[in-house]
N, C-alpha and C. Protein backbone atom coordinates (compact mmCIF):
# COMPACT_ATOMS: atom_id res chain seq x y z
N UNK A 1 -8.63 7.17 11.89
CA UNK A 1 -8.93 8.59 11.83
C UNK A 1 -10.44 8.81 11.77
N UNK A 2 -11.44 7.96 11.10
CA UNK A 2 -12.83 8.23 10.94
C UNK A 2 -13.33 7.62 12.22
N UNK A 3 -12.82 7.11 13.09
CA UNK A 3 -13.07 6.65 14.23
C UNK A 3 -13.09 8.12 15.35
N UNK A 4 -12.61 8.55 14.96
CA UNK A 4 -11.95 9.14 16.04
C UNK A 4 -11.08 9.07 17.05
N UNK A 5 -9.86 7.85 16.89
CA UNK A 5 -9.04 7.84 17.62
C UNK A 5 -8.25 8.14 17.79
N UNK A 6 -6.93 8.14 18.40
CA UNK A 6 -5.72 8.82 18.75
C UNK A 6 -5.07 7.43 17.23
N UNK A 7 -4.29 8.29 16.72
CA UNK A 7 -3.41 7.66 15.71
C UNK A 7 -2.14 7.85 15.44
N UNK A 8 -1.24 7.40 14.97
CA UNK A 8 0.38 7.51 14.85
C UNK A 8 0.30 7.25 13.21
N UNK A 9 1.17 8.88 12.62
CA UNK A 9 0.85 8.78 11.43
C UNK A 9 1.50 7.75 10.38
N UNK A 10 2.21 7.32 10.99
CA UNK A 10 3.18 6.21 9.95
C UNK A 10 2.19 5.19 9.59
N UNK A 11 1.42 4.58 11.02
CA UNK A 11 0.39 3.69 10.27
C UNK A 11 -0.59 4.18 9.86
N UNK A 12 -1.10 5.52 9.69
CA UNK A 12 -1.69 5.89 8.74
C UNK A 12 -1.66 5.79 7.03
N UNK A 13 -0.55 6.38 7.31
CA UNK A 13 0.12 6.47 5.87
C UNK A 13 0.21 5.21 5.48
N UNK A 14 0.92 4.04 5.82
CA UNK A 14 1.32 2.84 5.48
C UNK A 14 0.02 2.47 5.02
N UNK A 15 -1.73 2.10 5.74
CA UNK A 15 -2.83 2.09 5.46
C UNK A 15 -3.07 2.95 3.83
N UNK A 16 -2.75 4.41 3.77
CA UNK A 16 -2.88 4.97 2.71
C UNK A 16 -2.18 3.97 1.42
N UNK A 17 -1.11 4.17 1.67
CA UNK A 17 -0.33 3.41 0.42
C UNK A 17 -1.10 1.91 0.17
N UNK A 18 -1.51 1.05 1.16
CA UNK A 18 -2.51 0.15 1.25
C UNK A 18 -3.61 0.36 -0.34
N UNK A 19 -4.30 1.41 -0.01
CA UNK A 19 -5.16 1.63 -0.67
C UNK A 19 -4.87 1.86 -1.97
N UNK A 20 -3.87 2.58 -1.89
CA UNK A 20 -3.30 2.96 -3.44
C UNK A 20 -2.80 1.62 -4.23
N UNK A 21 -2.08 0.90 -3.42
CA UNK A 21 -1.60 -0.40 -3.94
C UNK A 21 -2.80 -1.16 -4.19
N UNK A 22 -3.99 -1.38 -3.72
CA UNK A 22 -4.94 -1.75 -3.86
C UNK A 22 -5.57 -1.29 -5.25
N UNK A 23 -5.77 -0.04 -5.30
CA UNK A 23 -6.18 0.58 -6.54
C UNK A 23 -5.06 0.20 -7.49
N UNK A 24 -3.71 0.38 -7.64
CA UNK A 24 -2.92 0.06 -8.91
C UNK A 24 -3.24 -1.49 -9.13
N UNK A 25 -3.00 -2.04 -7.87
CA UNK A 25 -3.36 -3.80 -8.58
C UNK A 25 -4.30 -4.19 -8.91
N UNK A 26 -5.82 -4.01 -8.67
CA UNK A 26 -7.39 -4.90 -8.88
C UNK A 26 -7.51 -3.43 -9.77
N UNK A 27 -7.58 -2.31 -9.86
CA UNK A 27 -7.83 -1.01 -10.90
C UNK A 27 -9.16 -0.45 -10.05
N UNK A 28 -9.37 -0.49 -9.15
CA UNK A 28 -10.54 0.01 -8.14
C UNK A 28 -10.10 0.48 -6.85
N UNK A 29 -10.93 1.15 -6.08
CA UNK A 29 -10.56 1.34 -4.45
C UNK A 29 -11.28 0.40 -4.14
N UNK A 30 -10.33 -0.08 -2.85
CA UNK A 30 -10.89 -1.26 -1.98
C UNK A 30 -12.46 -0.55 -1.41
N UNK A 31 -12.85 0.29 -1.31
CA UNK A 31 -14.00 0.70 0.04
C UNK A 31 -14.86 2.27 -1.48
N UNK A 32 -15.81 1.63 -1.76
CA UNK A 32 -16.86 2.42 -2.43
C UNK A 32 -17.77 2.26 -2.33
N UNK A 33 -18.59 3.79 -2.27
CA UNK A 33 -20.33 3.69 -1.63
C UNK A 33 -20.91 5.05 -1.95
N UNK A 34 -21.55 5.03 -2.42
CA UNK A 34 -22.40 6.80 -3.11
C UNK A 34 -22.74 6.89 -1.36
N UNK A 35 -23.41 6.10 -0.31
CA UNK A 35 -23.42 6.47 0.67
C UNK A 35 -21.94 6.79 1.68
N UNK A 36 -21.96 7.81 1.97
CA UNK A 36 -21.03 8.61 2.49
C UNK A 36 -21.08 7.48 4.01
N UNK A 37 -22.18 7.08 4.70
CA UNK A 37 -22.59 6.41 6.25
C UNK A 37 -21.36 4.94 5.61
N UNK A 38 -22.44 4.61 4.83
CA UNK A 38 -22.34 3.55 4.63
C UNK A 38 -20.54 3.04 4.37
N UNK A 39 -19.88 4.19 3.36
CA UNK A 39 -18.59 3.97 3.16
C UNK A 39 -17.57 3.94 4.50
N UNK A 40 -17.84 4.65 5.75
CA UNK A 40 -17.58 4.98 6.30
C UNK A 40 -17.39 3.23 7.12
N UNK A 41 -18.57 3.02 7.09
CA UNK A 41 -18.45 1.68 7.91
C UNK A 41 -18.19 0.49 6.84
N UNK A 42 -17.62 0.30 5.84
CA UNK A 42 -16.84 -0.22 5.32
C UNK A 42 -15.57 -0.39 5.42
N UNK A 43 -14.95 0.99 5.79
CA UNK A 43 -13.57 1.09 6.20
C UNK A 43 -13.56 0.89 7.55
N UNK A 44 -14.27 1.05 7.95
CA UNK A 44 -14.32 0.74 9.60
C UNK A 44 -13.88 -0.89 10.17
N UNK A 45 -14.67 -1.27 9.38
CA UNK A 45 -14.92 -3.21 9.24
C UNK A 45 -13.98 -3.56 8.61
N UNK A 46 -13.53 -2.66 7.54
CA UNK A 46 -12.11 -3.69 6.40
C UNK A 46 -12.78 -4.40 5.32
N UNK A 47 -13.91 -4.12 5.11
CA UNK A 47 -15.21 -4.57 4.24
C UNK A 47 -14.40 -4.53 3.02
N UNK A 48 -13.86 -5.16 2.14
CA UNK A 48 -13.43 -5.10 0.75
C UNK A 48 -13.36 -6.51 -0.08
N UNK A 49 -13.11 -6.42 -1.39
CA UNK A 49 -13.32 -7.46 -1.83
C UNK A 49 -11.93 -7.65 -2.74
N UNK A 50 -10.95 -8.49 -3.22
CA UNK A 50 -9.82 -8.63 -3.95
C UNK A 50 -10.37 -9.54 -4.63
N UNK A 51 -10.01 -8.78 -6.03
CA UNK A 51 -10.53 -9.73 -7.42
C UNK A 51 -9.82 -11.28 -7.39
N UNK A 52 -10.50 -12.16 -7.82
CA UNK A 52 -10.02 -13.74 -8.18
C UNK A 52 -8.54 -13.77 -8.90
N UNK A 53 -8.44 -12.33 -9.74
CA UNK A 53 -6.55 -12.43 -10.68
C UNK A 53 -6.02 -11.63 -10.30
N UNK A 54 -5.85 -11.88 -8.59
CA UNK A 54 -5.07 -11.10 -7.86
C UNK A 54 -4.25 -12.13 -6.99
N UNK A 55 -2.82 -12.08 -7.46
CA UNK A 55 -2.19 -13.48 -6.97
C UNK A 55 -2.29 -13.67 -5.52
N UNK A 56 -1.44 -14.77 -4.52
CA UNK A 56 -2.06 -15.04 -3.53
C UNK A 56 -0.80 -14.13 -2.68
N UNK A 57 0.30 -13.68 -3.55
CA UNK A 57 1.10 -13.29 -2.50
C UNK A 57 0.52 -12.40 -2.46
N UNK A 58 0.56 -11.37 -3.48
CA UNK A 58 -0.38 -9.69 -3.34
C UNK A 58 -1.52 -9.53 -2.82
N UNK A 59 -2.63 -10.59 -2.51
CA UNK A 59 -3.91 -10.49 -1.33
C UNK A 59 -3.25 -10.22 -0.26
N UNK A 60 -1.96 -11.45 0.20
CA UNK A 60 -2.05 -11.65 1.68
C UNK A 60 -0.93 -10.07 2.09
N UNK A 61 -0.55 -9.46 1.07
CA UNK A 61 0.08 -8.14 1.24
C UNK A 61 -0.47 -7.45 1.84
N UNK A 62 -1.46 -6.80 0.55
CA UNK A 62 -2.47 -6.21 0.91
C UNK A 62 -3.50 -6.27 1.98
N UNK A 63 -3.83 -7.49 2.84
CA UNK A 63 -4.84 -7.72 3.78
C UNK A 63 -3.90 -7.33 4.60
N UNK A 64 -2.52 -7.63 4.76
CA UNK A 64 -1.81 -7.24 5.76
C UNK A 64 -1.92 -5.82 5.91
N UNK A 65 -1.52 -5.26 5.45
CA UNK A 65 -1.32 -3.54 5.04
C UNK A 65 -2.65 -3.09 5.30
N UNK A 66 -3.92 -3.09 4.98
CA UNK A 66 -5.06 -2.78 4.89
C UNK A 66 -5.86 -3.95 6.44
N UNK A 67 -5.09 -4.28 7.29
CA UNK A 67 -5.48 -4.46 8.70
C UNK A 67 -6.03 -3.31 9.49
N UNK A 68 -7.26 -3.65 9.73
CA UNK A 68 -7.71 -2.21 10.87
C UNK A 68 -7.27 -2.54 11.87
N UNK A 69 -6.50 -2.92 12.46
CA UNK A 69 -6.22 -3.20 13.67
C UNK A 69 -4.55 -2.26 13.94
N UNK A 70 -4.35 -1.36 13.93
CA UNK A 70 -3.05 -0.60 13.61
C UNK A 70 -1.49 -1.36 14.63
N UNK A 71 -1.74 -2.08 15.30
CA UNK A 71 -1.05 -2.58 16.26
C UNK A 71 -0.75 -3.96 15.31
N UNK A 72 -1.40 -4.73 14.34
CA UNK A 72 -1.31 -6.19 13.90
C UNK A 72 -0.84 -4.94 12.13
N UNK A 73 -0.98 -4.36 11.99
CA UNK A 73 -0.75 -4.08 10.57
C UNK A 73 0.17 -3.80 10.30
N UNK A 74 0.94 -4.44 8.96
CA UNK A 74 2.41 -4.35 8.87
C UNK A 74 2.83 -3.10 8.68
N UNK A 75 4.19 -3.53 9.21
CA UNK A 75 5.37 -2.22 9.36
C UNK A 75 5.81 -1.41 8.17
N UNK A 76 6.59 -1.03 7.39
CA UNK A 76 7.55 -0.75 6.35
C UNK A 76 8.38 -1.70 6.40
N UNK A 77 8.84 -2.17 7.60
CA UNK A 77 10.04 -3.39 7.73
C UNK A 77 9.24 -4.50 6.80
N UNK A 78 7.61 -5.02 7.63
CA UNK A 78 7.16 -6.41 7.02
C UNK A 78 7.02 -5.91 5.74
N UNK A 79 6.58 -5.14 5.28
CA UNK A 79 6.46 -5.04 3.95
C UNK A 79 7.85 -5.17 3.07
N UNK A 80 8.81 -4.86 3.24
CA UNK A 80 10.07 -5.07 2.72
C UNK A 80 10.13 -6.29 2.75
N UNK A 81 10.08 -7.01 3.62
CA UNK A 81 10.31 -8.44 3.64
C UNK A 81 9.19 -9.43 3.33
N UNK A 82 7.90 -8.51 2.36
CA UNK A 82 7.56 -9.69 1.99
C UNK A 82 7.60 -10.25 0.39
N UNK A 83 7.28 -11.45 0.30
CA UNK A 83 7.47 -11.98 -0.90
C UNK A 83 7.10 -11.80 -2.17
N UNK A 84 6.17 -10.82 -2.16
CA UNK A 84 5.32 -10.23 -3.11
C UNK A 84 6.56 -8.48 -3.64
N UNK A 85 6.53 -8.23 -2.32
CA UNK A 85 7.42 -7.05 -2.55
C UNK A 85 8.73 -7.33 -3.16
N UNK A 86 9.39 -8.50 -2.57
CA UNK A 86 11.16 -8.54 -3.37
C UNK A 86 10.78 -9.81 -4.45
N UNK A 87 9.49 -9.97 -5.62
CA UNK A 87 9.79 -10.63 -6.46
C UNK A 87 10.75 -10.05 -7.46
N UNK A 88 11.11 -8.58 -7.73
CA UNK A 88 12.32 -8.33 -8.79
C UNK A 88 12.91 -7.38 -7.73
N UNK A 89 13.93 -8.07 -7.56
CA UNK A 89 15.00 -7.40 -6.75
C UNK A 89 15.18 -5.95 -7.30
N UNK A 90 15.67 -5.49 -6.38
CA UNK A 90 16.02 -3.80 -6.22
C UNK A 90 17.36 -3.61 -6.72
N UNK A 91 17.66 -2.89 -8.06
CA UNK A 91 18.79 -2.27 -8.41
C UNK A 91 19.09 -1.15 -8.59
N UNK A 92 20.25 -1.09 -7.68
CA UNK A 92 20.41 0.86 -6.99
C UNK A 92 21.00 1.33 -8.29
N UNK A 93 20.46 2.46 -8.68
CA UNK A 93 20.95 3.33 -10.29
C UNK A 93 21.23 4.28 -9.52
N UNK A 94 22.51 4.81 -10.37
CA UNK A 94 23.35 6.23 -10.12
C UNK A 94 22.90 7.37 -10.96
N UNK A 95 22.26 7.94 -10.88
CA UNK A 95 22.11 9.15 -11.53
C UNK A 95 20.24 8.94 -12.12
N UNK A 96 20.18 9.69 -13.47
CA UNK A 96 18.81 9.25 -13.70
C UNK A 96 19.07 9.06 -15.55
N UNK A 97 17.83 7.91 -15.55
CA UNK A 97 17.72 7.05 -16.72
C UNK A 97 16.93 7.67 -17.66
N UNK A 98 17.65 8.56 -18.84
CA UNK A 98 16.50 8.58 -19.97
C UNK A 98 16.64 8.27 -20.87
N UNK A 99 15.37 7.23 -21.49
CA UNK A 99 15.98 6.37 -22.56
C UNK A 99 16.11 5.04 -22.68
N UNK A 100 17.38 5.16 -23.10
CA UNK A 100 18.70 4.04 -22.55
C UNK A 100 20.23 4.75 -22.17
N UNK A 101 20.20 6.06 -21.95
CA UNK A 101 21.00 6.59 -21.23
C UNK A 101 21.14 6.89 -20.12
N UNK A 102 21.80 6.60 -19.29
CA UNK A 102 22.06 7.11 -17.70
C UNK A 102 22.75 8.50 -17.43
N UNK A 103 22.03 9.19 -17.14
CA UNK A 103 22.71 10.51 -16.96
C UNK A 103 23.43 10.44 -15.67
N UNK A 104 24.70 10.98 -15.27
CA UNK A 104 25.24 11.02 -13.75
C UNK A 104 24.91 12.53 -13.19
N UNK A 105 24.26 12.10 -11.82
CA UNK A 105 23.97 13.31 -11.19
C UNK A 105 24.89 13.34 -9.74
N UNK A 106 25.74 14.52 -10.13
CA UNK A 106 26.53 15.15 -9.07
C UNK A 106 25.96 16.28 -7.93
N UNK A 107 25.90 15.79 -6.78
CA UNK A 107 25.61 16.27 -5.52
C UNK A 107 26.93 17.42 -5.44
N UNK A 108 26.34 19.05 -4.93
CA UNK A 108 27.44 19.39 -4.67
C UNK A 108 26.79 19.90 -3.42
N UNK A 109 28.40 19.84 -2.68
CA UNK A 109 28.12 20.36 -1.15
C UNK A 109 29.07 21.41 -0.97
């Protein structure tokens, strides 16, 4: 988008969440610069740095996801399937949890 190119917003977004996941795991944004030029061509390049106690599956996530190359950068699919993502399996809950109570929530149609 700071390029100015034609873009497809899914890999936008997917890039966004990139960043955010980036920020929840190392506690920083990948791409900072009081220069506005300068930040600009940081993200441009993929210029970032992942802290040393950032395990090796969650780098190679994240580098995936945070690929400028929108054609090589993972899908929603690769991301589901990677190893970093299904270390605690997914358990589908019925209703919503407060507490230690499960409340059941009924859909009416």
């Amino acid at each position: 988008m700071i390029a100015g190119k034609k873009y497809f917003g899914l890999q936008v977004d997917i890039w966004s969440a990139g960043v955010i996941l980036f920020a929840l795991i190392c506690g920083h944004l990948p791409f900072e610069d009081p220069n506005t030029t300068n930040l600009y061509k940081k993200i441009l390049g993929g210029e970032y740095k992942i802290p040393k106690y950032v395990s090796n599956d969650a780098k190679d996530l994240i580098k995936n996801i945070l690929n400028t190359d929108p054609q090589k950068r993972y899908t929603i699919e690769d991301i589901r399937k990677h190893k970093w993502y299904n270390m605690n399996p997914y358990v589908e809950k019925h209703g919503i949890i407060v507490g230690a109570h499960q409340i059941p929530v009924f859909l009416l149609g």
